[in-house]
PDB file of N, CA and C in Angstrom:
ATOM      1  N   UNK A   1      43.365 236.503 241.789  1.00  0.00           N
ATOM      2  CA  UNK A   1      43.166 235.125 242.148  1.00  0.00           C
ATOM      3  C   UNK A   1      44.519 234.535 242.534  1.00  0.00           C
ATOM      4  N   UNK A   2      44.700 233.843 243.568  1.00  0.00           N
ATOM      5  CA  UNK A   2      45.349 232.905 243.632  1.00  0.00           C
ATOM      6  C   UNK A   2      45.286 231.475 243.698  1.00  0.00           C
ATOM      7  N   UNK A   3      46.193 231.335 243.252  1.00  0.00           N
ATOM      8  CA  UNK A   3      46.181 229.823 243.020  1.00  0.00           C
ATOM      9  C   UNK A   3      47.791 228.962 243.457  1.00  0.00           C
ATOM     10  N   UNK A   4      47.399 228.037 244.839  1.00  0.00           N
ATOM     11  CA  UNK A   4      48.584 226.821 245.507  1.00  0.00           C
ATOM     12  C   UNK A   4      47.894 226.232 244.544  1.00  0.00           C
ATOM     13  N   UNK A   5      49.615 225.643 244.003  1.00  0.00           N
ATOM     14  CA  UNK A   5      50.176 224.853 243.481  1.00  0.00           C
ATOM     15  C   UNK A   5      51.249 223.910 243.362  1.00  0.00           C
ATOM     16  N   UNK A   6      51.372 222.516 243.559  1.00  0.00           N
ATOM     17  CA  UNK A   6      52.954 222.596 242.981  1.00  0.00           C
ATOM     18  C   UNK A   6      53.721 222.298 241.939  1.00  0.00           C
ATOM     19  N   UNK A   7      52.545 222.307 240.756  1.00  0.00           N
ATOM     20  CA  UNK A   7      52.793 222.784 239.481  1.00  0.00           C
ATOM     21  C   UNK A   7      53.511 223.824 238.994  1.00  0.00           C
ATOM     22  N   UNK A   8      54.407 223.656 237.759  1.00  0.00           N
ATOM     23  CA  UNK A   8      54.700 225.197 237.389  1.00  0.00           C
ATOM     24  C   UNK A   8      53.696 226.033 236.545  1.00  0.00           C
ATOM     25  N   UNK A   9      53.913 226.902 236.377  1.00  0.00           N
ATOM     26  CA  UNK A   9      52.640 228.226 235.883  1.00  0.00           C
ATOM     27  C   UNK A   9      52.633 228.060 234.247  1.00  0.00           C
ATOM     28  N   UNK A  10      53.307 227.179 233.732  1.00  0.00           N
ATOM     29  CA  UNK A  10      53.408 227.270 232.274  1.00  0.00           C
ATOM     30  C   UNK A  10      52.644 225.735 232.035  1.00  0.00           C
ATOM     31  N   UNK A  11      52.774 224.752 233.295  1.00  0.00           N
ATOM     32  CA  UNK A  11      51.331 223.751 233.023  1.00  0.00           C
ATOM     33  C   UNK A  11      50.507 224.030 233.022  1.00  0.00           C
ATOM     34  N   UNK A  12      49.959 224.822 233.856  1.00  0.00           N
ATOM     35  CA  UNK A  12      48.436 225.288 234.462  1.00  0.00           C
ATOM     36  C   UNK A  12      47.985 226.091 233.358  1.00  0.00           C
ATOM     37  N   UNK A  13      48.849 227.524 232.626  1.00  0.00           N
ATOM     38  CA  UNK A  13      48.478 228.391 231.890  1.00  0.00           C
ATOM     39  C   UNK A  13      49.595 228.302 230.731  1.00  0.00           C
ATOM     40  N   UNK A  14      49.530 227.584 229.692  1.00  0.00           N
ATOM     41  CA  UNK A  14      50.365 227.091 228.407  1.00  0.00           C
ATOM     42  C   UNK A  14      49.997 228.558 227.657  1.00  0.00           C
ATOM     43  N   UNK A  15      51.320 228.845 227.596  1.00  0.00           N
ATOM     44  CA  UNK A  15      51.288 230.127 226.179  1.00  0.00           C
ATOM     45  C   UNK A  15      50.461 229.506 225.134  1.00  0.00           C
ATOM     46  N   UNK A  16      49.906 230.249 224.098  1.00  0.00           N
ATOM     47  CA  UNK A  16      48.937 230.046 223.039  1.00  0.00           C
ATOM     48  C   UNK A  16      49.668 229.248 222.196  1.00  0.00           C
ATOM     49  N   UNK A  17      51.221 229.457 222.120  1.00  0.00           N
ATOM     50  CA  UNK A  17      51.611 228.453 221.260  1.00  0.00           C
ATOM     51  C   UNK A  17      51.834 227.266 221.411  1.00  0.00           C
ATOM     52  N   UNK A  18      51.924 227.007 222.447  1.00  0.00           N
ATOM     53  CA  UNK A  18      52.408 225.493 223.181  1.00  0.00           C
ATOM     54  C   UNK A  18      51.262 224.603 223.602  1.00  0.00           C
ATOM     55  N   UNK A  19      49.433 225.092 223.397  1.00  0.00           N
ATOM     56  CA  UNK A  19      48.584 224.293 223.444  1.00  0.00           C
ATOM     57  C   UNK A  19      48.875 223.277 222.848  1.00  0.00           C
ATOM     58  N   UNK A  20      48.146 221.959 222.938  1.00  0.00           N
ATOM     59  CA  UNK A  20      48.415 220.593 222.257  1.00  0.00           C
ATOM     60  C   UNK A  20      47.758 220.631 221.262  1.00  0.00           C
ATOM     61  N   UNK A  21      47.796 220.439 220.005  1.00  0.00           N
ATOM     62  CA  UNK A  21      46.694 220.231 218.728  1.00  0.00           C
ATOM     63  C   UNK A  21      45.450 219.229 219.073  1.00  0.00           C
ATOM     64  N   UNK A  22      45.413 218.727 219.581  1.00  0.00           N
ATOM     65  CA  UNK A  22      44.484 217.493 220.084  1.00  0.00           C
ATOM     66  C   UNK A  22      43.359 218.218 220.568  1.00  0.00           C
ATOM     67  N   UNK A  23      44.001 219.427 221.547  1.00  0.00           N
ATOM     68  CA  UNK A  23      43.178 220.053 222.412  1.00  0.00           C
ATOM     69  C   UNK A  23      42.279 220.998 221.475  1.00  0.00           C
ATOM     70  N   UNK A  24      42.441 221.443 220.565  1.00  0.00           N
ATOM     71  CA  UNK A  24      41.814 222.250 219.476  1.00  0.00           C
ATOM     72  C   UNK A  24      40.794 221.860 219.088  1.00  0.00           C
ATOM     73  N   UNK A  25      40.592 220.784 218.753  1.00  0.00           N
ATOM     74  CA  UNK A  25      39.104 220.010 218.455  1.00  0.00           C
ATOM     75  C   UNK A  25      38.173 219.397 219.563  1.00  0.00           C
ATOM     76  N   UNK A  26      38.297 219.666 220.527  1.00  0.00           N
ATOM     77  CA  UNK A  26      37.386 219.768 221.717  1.00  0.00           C
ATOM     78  C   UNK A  26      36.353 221.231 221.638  1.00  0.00           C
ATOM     79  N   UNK A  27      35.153 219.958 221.957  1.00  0.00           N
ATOM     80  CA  UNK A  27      34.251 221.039 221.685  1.00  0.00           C
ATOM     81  C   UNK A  27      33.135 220.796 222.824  1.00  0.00           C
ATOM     82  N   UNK A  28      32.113 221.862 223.479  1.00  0.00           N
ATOM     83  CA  UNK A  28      31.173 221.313 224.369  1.00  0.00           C
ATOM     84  C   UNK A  28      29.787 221.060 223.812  1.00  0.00           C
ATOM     85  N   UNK A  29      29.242 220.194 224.156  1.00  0.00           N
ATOM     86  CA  UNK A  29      27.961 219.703 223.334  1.00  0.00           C
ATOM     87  C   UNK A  29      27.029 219.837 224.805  1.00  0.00           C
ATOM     88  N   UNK A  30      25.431 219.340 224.606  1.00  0.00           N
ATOM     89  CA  UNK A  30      24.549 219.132 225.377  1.00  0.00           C
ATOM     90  C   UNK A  30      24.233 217.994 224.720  1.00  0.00           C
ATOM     91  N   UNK A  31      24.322 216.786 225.297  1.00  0.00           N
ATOM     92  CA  UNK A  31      23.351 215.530 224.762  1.00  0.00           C
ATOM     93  C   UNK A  31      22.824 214.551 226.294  1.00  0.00           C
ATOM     94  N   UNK A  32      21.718 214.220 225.800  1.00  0.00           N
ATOM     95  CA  UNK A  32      21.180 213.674 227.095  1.00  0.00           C
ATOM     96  C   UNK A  32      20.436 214.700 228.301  1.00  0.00           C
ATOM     97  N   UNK A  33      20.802 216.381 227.781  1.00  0.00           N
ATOM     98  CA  UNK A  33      20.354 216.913 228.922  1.00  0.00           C
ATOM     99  C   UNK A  33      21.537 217.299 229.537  1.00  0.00           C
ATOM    100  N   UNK A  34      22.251 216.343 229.566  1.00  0.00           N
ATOM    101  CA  UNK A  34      24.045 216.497 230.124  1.00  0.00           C
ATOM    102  C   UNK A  34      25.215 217.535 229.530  1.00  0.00           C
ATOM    103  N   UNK A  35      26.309 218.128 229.810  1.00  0.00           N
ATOM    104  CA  UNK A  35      26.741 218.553 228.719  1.00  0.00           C
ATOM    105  C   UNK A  35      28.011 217.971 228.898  1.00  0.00           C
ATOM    106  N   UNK A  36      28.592 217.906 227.819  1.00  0.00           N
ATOM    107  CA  UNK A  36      29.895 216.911 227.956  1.00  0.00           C
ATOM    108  C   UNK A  36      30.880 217.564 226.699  1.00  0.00           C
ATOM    109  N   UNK A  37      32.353 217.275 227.109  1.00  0.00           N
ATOM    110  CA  UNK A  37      33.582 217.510 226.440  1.00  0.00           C
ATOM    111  C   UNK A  37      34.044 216.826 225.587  1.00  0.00           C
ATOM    112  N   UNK A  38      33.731 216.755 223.995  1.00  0.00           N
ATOM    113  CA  UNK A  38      33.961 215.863 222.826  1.00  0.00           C
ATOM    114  C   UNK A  38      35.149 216.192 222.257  1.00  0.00           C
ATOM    115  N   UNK A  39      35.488 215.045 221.025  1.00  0.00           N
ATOM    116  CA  UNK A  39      36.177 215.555 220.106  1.00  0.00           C
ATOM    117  C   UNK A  39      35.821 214.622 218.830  1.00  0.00           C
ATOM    118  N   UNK A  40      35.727 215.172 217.849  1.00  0.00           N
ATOM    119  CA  UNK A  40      35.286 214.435 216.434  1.00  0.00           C
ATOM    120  C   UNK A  40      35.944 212.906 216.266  1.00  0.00           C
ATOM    121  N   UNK A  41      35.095 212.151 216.327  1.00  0.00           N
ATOM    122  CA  UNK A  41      35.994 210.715 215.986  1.00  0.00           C
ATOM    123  C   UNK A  41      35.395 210.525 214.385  1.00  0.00           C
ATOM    124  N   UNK A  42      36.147 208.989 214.164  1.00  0.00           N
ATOM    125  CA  UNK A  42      36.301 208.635 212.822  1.00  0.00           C
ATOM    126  C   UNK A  42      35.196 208.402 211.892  1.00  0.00           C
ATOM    127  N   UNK A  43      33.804 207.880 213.028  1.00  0.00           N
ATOM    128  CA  UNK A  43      32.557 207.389 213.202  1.00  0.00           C
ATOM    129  C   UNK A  43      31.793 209.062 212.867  1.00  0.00           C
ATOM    130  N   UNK A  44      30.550 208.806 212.090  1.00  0.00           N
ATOM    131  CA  UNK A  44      29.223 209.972 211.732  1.00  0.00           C
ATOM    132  C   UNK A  44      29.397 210.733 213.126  1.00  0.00           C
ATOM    133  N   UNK A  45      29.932 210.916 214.508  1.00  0.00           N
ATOM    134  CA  UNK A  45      29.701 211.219 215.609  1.00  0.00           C
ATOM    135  C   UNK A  45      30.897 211.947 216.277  1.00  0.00           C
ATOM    136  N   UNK A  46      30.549 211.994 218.014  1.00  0.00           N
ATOM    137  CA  UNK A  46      32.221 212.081 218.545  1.00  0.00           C
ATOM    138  C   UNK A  46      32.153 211.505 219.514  1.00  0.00           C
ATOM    139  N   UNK A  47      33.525 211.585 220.503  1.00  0.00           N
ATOM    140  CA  UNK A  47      33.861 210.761 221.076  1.00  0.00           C
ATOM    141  C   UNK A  47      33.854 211.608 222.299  1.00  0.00           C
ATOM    142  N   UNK A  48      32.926 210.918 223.293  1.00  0.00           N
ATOM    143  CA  UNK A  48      33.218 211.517 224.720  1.00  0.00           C
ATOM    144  C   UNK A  48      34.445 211.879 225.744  1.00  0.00           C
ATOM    145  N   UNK A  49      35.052 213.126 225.835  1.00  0.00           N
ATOM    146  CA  UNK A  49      36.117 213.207 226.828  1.00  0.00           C
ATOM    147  C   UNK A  49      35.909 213.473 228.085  1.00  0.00           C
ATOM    148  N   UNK A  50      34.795 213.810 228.078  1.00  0.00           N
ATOM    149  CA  UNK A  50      34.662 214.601 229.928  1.00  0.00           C
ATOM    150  C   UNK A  50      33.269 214.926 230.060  1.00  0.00           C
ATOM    151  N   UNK A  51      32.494 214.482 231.177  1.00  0.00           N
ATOM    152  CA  UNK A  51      31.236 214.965 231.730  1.00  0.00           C
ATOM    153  C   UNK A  51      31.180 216.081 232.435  1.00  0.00           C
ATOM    154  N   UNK A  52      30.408 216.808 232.111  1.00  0.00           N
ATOM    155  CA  UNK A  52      30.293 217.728 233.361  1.00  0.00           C
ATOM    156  C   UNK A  52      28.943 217.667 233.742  1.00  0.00           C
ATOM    157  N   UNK A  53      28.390 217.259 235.502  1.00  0.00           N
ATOM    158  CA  UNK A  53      27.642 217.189 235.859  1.00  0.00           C
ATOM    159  C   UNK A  53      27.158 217.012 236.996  1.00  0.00           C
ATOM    160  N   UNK A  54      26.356 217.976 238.276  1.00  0.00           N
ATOM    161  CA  UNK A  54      26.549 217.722 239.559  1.00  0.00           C
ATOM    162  C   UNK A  54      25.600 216.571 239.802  1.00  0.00           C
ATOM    163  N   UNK A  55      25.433 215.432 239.078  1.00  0.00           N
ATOM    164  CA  UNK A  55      24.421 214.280 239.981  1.00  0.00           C
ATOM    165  C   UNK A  55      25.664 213.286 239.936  1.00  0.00           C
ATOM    166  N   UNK A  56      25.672 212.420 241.113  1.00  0.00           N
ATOM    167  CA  UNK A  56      26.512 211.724 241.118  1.00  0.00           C
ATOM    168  C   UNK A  56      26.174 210.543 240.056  1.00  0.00           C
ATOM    169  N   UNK A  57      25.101 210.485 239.860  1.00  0.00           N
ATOM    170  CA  UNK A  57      24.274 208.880 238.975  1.00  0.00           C
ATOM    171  C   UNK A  57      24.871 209.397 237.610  1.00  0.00           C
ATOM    172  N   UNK A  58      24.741 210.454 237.322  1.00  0.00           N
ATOM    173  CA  UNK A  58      25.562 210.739 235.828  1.00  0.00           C
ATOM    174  C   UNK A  58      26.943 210.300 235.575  1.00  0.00           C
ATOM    175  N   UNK A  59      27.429 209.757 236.314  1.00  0.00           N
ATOM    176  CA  UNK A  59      28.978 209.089 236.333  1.00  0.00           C
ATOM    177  C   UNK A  59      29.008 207.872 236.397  1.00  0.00           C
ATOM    178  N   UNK A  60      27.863 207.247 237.012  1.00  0.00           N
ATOM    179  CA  UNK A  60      27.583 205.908 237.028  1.00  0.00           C
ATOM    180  C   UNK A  60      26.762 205.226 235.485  1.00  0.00           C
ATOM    181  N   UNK A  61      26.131 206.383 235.008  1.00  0.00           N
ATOM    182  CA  UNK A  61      25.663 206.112 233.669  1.00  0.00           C
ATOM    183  C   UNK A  61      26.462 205.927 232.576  1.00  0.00           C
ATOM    184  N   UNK A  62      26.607 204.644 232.156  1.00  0.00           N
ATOM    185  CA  UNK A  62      27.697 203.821 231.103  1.00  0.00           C
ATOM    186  C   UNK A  62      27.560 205.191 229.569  1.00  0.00           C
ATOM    187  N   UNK A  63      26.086 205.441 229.475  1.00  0.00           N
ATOM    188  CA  UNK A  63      25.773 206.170 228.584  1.00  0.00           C
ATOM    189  C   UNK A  63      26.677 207.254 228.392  1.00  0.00           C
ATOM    190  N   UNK A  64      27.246 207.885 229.484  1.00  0.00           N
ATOM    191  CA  UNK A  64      28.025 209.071 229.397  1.00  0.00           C
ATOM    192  C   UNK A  64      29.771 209.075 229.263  1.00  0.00           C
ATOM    193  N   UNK A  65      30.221 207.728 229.710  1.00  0.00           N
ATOM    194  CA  UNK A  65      31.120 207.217 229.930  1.00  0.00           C
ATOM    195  C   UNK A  65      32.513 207.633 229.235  1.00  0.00           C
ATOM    196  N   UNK A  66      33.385 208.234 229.514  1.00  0.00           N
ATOM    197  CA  UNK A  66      34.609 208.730 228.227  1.00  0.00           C
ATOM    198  C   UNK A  66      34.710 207.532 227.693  1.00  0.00           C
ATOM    199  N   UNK A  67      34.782 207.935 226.219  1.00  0.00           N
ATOM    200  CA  UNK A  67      35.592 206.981 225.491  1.00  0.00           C
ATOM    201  C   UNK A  67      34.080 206.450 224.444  1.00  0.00           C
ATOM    202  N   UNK A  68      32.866 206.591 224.964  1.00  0.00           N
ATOM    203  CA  UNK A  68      31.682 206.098 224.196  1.00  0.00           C
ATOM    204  C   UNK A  68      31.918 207.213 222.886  1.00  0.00           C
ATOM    205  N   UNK A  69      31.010 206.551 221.681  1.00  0.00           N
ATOM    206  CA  UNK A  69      31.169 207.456 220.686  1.00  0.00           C
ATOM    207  C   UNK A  69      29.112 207.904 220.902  1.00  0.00           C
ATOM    208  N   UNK A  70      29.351 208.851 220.908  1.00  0.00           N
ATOM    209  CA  UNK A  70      27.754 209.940 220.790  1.00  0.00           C
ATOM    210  C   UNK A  70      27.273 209.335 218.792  1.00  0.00           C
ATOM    211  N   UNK A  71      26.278 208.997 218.578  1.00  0.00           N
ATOM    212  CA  UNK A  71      25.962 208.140 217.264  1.00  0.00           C
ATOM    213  C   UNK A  71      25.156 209.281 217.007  1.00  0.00           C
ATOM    214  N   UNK A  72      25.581 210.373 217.226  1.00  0.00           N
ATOM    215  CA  UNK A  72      24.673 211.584 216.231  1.00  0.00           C
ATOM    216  C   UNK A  72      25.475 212.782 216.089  1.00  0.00           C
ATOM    217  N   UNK A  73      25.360 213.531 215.617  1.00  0.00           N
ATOM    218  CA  UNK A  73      25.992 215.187 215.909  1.00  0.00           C
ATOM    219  C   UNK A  73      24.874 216.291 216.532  1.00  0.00           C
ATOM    220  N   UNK A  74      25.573 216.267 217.992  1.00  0.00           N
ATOM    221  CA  UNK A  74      25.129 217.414 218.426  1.00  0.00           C
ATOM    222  C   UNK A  74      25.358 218.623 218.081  1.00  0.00           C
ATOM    223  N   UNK A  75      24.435 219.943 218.193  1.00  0.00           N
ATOM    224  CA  UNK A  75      25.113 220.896 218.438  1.00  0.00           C
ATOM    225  C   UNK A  75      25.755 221.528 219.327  1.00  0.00           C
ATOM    226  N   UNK A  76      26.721 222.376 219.072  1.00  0.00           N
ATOM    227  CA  UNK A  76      27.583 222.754 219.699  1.00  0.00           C
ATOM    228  C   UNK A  76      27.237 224.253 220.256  1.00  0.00           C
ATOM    229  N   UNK A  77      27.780 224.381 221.412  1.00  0.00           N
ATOM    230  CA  UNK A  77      26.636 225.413 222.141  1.00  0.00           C
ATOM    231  C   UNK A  77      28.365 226.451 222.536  1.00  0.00           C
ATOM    232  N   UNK A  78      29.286 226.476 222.210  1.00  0.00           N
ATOM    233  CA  UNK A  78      30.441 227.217 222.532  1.00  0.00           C
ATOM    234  C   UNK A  78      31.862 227.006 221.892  1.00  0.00           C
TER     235      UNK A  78
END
């Protein structure tokens, strides 16, 4: 594979030690049908970081929105 860039290769691909701790507790869920990029907040739930989803209306849906807290625990599928 290649990959243009004009990043250096140690942003794109961080040695194992130099991941961020933050990044460790990201986890992928399915809620809504949708599946989306969490991380445990303070709240019974977590906190939305990232959608993944090819309809464009899923981005427009407040419901999915980073930063909302999910008011249940999904399971975690990875």
């Amino acid at each position: 594979m290649i990959l243009h860039t004009v990043l250096p290769d140690y942003v794109i691909m961080p040695e194992e030690d130099e991941v961020d701790e933050s990044l460790k507790n990201l986890r992928y869920v399915e809620f809504g049908g949708r599946r989306l990029l969490v991380e445990p907040s303070s709240t019974d739930g977590y906190k939305i970081v990232r959608l993944f989803s090819t309809d464009p209306q899923d981005y427009l849906n407040v419901r999915f929105q980073p930063g909302n807290i999910i008011p249940m625990r999904p399971q975690s599928d990875g």
